[in-house]
PDB file of N, CA and C in Angstrom:
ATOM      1  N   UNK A   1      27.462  -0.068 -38.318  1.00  0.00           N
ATOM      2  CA  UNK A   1      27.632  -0.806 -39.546  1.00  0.00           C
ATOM      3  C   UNK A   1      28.139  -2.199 -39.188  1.00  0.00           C
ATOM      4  N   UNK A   2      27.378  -3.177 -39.582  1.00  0.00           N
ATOM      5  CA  UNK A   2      27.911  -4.664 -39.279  1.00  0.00           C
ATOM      6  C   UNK A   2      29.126  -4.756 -40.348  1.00  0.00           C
ATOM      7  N   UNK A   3      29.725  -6.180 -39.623  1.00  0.00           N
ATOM      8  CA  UNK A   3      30.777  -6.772 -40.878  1.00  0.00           C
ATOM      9  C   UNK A   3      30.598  -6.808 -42.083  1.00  0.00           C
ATOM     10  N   UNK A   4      29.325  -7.343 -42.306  1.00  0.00           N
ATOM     11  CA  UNK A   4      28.940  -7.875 -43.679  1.00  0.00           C
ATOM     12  C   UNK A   4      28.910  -6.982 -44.411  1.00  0.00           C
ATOM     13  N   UNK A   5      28.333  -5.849 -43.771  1.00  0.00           N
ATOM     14  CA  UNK A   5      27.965  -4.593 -44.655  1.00  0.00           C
ATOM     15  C   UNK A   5      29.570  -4.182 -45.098  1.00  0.00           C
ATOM     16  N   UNK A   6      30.465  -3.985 -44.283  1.00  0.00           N
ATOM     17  CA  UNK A   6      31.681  -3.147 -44.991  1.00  0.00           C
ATOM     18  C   UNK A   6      32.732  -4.342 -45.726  1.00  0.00           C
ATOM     19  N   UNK A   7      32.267  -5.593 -45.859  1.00  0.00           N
ATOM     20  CA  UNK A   7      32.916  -6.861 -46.794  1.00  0.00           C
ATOM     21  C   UNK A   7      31.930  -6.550 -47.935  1.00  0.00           C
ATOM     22  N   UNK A   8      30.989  -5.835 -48.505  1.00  0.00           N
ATOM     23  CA  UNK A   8      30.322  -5.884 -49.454  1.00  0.00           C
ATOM     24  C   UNK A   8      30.905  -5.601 -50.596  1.00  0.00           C
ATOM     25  N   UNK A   9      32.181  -4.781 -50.849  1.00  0.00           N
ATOM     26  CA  UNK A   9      32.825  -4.653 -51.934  1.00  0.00           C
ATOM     27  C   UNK A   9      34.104  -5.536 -52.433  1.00  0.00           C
ATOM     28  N   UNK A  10      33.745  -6.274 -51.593  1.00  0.00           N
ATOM     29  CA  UNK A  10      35.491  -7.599 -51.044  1.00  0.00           C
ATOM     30  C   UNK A  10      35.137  -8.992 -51.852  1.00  0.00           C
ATOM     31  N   UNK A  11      36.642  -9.617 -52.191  1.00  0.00           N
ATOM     32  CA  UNK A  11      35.875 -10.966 -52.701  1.00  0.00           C
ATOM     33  C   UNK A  11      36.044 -11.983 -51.363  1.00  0.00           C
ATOM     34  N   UNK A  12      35.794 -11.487 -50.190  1.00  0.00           N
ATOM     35  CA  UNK A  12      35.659 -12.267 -49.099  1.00  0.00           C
ATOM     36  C   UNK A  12      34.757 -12.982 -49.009  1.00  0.00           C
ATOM     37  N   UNK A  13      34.406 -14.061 -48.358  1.00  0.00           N
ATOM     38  CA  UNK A  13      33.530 -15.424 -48.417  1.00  0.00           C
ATOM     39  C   UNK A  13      32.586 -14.393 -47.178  1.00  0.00           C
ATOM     40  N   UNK A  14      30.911 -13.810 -47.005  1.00  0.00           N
ATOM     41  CA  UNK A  14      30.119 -13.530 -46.296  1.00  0.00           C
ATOM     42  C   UNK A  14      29.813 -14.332 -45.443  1.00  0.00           C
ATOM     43  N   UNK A  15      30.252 -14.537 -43.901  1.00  0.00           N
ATOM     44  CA  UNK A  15      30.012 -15.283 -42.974  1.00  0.00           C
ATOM     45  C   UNK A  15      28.462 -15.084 -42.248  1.00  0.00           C
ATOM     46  N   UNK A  16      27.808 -16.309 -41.502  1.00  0.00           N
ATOM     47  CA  UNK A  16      27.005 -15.711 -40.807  1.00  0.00           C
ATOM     48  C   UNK A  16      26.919 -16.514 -39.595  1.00  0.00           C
ATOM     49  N   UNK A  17      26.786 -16.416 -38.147  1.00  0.00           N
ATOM     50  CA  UNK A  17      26.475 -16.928 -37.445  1.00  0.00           C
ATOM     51  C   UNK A  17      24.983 -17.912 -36.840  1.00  0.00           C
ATOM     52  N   UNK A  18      25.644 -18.496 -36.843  1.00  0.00           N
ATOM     53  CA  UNK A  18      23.825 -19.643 -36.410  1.00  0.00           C
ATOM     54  C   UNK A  18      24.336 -20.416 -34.763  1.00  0.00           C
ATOM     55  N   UNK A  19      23.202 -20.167 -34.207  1.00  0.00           N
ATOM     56  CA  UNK A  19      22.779 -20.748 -32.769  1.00  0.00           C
ATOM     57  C   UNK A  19      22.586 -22.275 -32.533  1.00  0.00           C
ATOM     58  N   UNK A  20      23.234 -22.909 -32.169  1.00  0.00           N
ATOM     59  CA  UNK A  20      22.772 -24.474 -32.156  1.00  0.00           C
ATOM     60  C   UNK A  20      22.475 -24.803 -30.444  1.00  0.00           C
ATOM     61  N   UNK A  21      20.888 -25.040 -30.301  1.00  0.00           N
ATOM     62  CA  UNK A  21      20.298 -25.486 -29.013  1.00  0.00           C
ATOM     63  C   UNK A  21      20.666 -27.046 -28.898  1.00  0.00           C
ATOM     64  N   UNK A  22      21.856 -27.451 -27.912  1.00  0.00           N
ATOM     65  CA  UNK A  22      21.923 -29.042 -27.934  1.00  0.00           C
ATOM     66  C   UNK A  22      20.971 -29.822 -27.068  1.00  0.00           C
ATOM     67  N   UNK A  23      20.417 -31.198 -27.224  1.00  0.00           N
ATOM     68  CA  UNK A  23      20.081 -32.068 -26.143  1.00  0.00           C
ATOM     69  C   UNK A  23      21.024 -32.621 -25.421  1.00  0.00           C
ATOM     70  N   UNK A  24      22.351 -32.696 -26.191  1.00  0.00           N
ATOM     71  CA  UNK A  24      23.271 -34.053 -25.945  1.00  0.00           C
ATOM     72  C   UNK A  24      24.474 -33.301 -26.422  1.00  0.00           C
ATOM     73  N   UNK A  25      24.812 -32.782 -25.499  1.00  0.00           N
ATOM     74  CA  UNK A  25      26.609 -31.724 -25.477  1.00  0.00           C
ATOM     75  C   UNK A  25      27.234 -33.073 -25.880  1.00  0.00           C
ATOM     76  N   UNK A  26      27.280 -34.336 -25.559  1.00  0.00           N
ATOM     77  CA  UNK A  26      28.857 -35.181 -26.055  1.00  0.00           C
ATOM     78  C   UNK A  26      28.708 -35.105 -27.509  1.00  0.00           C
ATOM     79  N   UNK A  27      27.892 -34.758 -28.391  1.00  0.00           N
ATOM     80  CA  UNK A  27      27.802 -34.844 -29.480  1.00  0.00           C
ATOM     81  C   UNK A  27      28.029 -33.469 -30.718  1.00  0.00           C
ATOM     82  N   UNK A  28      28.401 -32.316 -29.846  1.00  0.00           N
ATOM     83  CA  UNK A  28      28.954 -31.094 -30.212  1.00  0.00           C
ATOM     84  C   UNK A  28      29.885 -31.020 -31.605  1.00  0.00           C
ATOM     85  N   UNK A  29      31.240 -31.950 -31.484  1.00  0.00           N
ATOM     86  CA  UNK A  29      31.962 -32.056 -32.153  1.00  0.00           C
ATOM     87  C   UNK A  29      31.101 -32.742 -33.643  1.00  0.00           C
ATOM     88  N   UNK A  30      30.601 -32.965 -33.837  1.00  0.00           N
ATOM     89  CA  UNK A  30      29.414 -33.827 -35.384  1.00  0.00           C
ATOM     90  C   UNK A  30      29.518 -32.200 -35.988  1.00  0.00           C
ATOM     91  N   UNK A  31      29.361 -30.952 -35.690  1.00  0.00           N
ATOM     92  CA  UNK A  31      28.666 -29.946 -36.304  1.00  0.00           C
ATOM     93  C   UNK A  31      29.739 -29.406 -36.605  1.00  0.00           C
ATOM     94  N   UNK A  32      31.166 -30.090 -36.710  1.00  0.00           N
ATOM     95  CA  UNK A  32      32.025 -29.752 -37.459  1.00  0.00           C
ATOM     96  C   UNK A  32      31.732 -29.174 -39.041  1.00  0.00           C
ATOM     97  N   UNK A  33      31.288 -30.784 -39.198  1.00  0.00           N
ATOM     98  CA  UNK A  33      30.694 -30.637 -41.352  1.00  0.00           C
ATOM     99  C   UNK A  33      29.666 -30.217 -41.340  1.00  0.00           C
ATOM    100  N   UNK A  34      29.700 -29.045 -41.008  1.00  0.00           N
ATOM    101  CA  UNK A  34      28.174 -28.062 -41.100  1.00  0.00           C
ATOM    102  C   UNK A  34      28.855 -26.457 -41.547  1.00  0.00           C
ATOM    103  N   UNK A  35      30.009 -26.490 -40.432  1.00  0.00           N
ATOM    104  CA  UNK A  35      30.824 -24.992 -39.737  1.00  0.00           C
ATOM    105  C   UNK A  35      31.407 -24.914 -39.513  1.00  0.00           C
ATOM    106  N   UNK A  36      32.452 -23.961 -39.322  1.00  0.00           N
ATOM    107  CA  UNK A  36      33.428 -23.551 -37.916  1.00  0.00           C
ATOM    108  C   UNK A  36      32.851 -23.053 -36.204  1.00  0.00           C
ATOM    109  N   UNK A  37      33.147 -23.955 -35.858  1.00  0.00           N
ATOM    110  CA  UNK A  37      33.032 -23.913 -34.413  1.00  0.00           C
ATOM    111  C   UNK A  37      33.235 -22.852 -33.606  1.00  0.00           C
ATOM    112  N   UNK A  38      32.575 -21.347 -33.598  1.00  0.00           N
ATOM    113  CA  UNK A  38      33.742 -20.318 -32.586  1.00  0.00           C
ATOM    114  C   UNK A  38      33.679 -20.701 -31.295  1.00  0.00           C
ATOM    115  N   UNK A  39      32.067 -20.807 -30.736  1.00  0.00           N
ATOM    116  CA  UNK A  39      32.272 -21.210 -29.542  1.00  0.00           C
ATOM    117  C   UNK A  39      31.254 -22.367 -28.803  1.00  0.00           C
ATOM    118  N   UNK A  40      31.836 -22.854 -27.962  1.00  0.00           N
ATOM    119  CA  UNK A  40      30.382 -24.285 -27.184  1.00  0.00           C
ATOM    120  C   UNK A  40      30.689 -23.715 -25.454  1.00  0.00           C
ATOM    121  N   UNK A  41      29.216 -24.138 -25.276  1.00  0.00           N
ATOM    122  CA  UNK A  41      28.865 -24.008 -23.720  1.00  0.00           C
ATOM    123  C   UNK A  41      28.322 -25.129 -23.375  1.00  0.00           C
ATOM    124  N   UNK A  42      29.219 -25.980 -22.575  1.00  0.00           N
ATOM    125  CA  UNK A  42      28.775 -27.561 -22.147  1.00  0.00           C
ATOM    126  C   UNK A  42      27.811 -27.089 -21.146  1.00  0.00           C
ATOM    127  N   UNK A  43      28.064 -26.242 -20.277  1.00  0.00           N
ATOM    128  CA  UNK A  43      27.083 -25.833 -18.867  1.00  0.00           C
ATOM    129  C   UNK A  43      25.543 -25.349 -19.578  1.00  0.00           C
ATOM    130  N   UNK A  44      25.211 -24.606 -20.587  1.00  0.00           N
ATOM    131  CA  UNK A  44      24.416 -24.393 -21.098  1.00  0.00           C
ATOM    132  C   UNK A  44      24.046 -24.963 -22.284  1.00  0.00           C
ATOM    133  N   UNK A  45      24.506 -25.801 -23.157  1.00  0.00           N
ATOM    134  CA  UNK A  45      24.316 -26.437 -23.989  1.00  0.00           C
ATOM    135  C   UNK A  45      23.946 -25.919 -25.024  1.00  0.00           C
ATOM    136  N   UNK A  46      24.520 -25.580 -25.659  1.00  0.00           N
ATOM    137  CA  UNK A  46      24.921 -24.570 -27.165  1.00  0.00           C
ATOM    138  C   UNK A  46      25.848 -24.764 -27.896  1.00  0.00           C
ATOM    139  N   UNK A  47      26.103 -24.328 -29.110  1.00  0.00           N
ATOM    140  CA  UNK A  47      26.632 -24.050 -29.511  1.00  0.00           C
ATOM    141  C   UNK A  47      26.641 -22.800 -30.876  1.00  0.00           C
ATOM    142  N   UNK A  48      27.998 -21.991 -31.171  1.00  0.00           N
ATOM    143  CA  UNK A  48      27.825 -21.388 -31.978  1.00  0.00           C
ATOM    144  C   UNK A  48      28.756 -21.575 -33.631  1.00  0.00           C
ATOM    145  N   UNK A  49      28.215 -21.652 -34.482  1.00  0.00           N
ATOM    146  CA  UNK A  49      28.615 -22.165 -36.030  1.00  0.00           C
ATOM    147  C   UNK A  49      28.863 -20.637 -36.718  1.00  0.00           C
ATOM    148  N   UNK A  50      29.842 -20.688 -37.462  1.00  0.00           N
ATOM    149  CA  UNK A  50      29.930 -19.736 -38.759  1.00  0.00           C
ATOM    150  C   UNK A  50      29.841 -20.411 -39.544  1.00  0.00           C
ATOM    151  N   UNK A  51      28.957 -19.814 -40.817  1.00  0.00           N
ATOM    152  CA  UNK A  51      28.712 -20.597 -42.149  1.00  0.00           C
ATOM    153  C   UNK A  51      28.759 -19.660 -43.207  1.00  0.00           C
ATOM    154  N   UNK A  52      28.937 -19.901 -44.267  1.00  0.00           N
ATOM    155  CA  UNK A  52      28.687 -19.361 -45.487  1.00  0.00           C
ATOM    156  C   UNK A  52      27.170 -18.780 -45.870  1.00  0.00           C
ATOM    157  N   UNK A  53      26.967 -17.584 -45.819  1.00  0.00           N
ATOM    158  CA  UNK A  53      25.232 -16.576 -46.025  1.00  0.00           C
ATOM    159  C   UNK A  53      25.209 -17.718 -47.051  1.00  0.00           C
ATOM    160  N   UNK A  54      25.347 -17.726 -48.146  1.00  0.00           N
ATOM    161  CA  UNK A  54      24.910 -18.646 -49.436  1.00  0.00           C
ATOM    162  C   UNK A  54      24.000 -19.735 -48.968  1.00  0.00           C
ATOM    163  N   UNK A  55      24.877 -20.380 -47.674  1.00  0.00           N
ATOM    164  CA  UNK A  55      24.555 -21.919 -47.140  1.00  0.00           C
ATOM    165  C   UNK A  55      23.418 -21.611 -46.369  1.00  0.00           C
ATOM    166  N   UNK A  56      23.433 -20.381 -45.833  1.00  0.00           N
ATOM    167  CA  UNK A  56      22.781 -20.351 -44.275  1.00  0.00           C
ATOM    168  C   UNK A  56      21.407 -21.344 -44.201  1.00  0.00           C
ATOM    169  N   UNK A  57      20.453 -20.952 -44.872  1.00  0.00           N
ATOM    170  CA  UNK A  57      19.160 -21.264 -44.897  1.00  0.00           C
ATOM    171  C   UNK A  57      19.362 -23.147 -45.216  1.00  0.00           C
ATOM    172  N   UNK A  58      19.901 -23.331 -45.988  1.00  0.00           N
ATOM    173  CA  UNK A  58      20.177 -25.412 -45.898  1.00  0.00           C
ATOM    174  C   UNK A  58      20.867 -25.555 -44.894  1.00  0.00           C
ATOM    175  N   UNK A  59      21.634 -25.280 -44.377  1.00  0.00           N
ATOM    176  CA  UNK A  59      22.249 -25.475 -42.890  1.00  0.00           C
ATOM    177  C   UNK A  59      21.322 -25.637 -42.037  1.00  0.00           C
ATOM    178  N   UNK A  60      20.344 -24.535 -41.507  1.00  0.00           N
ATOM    179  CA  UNK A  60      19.681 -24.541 -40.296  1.00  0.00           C
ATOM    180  C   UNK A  60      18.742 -25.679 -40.492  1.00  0.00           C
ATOM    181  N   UNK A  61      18.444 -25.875 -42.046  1.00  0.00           N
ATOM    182  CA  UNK A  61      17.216 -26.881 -41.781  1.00  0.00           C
ATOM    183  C   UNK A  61      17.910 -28.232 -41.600  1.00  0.00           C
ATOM    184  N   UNK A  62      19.404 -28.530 -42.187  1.00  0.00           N
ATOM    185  CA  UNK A  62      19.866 -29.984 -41.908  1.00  0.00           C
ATOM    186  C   UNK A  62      20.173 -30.200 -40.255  1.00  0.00           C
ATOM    187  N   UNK A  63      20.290 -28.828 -39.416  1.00  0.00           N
ATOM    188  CA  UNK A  63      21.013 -29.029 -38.481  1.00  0.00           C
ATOM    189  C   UNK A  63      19.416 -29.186 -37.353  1.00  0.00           C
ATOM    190  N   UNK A  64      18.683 -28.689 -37.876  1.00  0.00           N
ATOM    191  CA  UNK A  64      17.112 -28.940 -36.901  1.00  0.00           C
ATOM    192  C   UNK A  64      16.658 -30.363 -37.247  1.00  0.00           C
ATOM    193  N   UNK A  65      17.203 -31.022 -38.419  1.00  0.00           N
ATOM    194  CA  UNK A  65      16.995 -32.644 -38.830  1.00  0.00           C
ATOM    195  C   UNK A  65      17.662 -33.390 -37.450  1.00  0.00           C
ATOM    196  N   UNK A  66      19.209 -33.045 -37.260  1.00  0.00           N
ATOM    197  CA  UNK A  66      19.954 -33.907 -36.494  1.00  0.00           C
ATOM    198  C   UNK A  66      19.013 -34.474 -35.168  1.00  0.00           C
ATOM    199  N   UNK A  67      19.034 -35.495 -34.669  1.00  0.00           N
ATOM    200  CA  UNK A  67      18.159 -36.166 -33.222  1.00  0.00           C
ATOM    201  C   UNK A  67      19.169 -34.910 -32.117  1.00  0.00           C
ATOM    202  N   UNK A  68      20.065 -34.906 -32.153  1.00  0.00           N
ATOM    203  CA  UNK A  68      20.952 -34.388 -30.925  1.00  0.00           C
ATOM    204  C   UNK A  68      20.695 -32.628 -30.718  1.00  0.00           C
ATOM    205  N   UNK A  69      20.110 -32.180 -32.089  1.00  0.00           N
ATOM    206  CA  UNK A  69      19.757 -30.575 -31.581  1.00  0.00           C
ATOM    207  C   UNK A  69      18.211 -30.231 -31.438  1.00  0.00           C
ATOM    208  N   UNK A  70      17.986 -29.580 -30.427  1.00  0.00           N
ATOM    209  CA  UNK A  70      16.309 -29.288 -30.170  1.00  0.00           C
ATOM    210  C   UNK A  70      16.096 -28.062 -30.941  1.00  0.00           C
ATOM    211  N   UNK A  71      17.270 -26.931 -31.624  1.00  0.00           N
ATOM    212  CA  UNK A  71      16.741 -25.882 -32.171  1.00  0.00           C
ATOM    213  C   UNK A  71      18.043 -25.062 -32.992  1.00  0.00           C
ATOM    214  N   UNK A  72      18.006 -24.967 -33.961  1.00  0.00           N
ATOM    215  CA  UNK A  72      19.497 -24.011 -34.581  1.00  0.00           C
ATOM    216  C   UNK A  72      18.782 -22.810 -35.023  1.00  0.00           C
ATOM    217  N   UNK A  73      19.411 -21.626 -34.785  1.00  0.00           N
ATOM    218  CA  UNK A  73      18.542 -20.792 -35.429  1.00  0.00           C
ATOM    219  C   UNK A  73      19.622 -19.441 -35.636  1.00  0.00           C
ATOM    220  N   UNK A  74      19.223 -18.490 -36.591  1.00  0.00           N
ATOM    221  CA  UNK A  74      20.270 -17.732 -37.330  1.00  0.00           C
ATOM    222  C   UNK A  74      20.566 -16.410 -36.062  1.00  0.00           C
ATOM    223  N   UNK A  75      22.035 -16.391 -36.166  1.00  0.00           N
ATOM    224  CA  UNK A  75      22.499 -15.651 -34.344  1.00  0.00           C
ATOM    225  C   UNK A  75      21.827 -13.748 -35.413  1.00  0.00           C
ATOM    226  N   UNK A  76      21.899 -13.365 -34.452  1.00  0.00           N
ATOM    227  CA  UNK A  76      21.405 -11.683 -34.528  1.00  0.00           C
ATOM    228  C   UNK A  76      23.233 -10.851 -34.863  1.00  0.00           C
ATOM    229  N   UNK A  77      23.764 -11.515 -34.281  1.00  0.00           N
ATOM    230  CA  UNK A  77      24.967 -10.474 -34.406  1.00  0.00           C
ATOM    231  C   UNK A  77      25.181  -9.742 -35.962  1.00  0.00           C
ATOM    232  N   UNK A  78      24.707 -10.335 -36.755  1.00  0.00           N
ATOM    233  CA  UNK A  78      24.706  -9.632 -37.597  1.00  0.00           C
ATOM    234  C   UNK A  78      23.867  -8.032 -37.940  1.00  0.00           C
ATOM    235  N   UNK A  79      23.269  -7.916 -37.272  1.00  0.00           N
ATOM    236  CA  UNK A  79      22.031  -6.895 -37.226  1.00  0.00           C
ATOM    237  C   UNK A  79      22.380  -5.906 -35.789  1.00  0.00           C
ATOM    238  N   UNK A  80      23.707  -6.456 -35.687  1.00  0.00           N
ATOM    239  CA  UNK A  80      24.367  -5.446 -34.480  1.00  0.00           C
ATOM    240  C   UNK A  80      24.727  -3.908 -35.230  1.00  0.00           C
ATOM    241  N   UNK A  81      24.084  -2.680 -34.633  1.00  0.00           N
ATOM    242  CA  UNK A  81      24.848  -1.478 -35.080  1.00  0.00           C
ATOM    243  C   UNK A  81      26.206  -1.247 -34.498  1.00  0.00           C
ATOM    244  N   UNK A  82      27.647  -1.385 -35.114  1.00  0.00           N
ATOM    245  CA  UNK A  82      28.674  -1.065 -34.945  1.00  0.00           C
ATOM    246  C   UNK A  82      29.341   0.367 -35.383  1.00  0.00           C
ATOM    247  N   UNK A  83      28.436   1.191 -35.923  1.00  0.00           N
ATOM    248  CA  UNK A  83      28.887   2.633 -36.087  1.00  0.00           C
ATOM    249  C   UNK A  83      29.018   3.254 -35.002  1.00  0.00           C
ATOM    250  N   UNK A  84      30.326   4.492 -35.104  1.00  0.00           N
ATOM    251  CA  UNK A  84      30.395   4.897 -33.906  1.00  0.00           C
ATOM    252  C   UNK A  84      29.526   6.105 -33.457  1.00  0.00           C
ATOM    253  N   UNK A  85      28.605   6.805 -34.237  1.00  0.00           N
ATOM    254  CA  UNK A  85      27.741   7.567 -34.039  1.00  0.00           C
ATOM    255  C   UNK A  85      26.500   6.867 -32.847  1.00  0.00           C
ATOM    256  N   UNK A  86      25.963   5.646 -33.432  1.00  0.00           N
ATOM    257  CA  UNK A  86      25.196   4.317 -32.977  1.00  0.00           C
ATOM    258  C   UNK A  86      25.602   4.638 -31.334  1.00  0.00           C
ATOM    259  N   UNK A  87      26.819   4.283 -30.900  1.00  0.00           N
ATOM    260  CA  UNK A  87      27.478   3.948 -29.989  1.00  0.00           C
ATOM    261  C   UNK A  87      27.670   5.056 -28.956  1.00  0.00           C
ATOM    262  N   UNK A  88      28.105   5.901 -29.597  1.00  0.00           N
ATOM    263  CA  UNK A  88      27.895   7.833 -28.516  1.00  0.00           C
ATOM    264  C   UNK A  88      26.872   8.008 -28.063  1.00  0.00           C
ATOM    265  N   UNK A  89      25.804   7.664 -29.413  1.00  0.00           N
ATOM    266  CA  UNK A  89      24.348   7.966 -28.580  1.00  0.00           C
ATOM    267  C   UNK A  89      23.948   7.225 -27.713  1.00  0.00           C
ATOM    268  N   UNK A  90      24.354   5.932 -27.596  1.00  0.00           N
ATOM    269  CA  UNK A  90      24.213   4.870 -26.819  1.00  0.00           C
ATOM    270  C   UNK A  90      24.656   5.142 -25.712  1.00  0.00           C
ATOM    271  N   UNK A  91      25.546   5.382 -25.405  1.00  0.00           N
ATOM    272  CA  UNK A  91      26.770   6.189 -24.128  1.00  0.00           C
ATOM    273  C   UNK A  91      26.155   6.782 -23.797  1.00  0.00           C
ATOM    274  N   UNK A  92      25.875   8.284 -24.490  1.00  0.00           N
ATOM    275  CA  UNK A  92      24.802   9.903 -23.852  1.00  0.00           C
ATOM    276  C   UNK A  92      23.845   9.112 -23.471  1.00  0.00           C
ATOM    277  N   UNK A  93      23.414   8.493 -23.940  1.00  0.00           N
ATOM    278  CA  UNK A  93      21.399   8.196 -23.078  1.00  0.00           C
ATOM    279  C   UNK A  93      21.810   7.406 -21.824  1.00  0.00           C
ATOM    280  N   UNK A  94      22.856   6.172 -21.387  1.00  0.00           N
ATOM    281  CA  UNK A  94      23.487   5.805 -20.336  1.00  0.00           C
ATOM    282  C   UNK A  94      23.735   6.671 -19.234  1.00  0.00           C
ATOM    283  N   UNK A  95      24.538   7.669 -20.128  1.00  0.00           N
ATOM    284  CA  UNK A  95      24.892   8.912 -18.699  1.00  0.00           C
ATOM    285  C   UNK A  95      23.990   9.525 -18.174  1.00  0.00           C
ATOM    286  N   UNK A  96      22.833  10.148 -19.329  1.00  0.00           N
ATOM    287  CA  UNK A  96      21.608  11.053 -18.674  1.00  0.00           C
ATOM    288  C   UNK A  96      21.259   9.427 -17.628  1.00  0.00           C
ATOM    289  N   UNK A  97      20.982   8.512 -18.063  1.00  0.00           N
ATOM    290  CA  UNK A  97      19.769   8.027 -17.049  1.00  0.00           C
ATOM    291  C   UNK A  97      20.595   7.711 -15.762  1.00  0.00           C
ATOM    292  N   UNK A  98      21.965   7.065 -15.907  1.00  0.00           N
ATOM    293  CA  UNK A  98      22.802   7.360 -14.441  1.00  0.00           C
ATOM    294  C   UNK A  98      22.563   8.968 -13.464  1.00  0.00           C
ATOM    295  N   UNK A  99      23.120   9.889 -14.198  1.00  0.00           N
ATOM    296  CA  UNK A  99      22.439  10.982 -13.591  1.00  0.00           C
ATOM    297  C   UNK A  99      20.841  11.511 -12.775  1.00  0.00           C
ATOM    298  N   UNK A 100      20.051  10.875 -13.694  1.00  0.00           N
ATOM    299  CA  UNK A 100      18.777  11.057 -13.136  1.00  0.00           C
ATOM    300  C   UNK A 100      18.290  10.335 -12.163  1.00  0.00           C
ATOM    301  N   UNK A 101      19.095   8.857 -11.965  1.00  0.00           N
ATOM    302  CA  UNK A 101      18.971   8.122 -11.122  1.00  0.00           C
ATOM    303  C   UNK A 101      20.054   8.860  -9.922  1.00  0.00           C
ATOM    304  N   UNK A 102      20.805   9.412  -9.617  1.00  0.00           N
ATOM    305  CA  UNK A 102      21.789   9.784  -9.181  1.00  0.00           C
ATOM    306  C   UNK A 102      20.850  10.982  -8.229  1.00  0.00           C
ATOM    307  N   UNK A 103      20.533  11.930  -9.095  1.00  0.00           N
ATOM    308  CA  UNK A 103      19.822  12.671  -9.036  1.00  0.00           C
ATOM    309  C   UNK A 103      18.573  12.876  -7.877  1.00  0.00           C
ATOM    310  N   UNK A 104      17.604  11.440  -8.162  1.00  0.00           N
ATOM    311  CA  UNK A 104      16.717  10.978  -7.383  1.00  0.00           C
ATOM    312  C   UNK A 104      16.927  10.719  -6.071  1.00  0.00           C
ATOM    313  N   UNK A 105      18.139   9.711  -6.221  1.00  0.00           N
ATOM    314  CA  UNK A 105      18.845   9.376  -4.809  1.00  0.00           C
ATOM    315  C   UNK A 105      19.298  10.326  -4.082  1.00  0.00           C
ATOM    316  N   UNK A 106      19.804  11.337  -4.272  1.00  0.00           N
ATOM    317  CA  UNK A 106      20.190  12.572  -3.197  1.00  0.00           C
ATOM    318  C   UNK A 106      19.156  13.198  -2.875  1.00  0.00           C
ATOM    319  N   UNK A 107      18.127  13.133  -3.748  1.00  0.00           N
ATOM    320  CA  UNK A 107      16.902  14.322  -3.342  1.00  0.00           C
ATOM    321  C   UNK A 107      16.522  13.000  -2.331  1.00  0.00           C
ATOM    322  N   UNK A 108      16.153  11.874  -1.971  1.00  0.00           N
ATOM    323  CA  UNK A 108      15.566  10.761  -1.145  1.00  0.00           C
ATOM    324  C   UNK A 108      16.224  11.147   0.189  1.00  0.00           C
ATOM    325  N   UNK A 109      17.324  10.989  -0.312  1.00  0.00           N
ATOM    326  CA  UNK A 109      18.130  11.331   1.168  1.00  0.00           C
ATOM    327  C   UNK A 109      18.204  12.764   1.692  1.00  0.00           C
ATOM    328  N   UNK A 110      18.303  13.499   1.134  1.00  0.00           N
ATOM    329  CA  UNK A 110      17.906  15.012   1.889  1.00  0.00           C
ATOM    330  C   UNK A 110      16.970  15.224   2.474  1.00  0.00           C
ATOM    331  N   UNK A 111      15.562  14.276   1.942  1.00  0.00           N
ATOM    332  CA  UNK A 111      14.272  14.518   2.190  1.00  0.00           C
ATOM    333  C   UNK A 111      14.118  13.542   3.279  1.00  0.00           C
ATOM    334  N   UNK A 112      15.055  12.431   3.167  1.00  0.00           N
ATOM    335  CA  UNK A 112      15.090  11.783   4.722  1.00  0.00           C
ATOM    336  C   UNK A 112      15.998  12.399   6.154  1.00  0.00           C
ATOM    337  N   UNK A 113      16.816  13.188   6.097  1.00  0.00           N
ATOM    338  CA  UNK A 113      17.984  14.180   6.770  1.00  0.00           C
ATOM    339  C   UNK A 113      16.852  15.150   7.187  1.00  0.00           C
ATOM    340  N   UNK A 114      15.994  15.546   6.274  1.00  0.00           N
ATOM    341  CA  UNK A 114      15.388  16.683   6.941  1.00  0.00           C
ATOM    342  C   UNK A 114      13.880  16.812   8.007  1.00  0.00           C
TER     343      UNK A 114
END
């Protein structure tokens, strides 16, 4: 279950994350009056905005206007499964395939020993 989904009965403001592809990292700080800033990568040249769902869709298109960004586009985290059912099963299918890989490797080596 994402955030959004369990703020649905809240009079909380619905956040959403958006991707900003930079040309020109010195110019990061401008996308203040757009968002809140959570995070920037000068080495990779990004940045990431929280905005208001309401806003989202006029945001991305003012922020693909700016000369300084080559691409903004709406982040996925929202469409993350955070249930913990989601997450066990996620785990169990990890362990079987460690095992089977595990598995493989000893039979390789026995079959090289012998």
């Amino acid at each position: 279950m994402s955030i959004n989904q369990d703020l649905v009965d809240t009079t909380l403001t619905k956040r959403q994350g958006v991707v900003v592809y930079l040309n020109s990292v010195s110019n990061q700080y401008k996308l203040r009056r757009y968002g809140d800033i959570v995070y920037f990568s000068k080495k990779m040249g990004y940045c990431i905005l929280y905005v208001d769902q309401e806003e989202l869709d006029q945001v991305i298109e003012q922020l693909n206007r700016l000369n300084f960004v080559d691409q903004a586009e709406k982040a996925v985290s929202d469409e993350v499964d955070l249930s913990s059912s989601h997450i066990e099963e996620q785990i169990t299918t990890l362990a079987q395939e460690a095992e089977q890989k595990l598995q493989g490797s000893q039979e390789k080596n026995t079959d090289h020993i012998a």
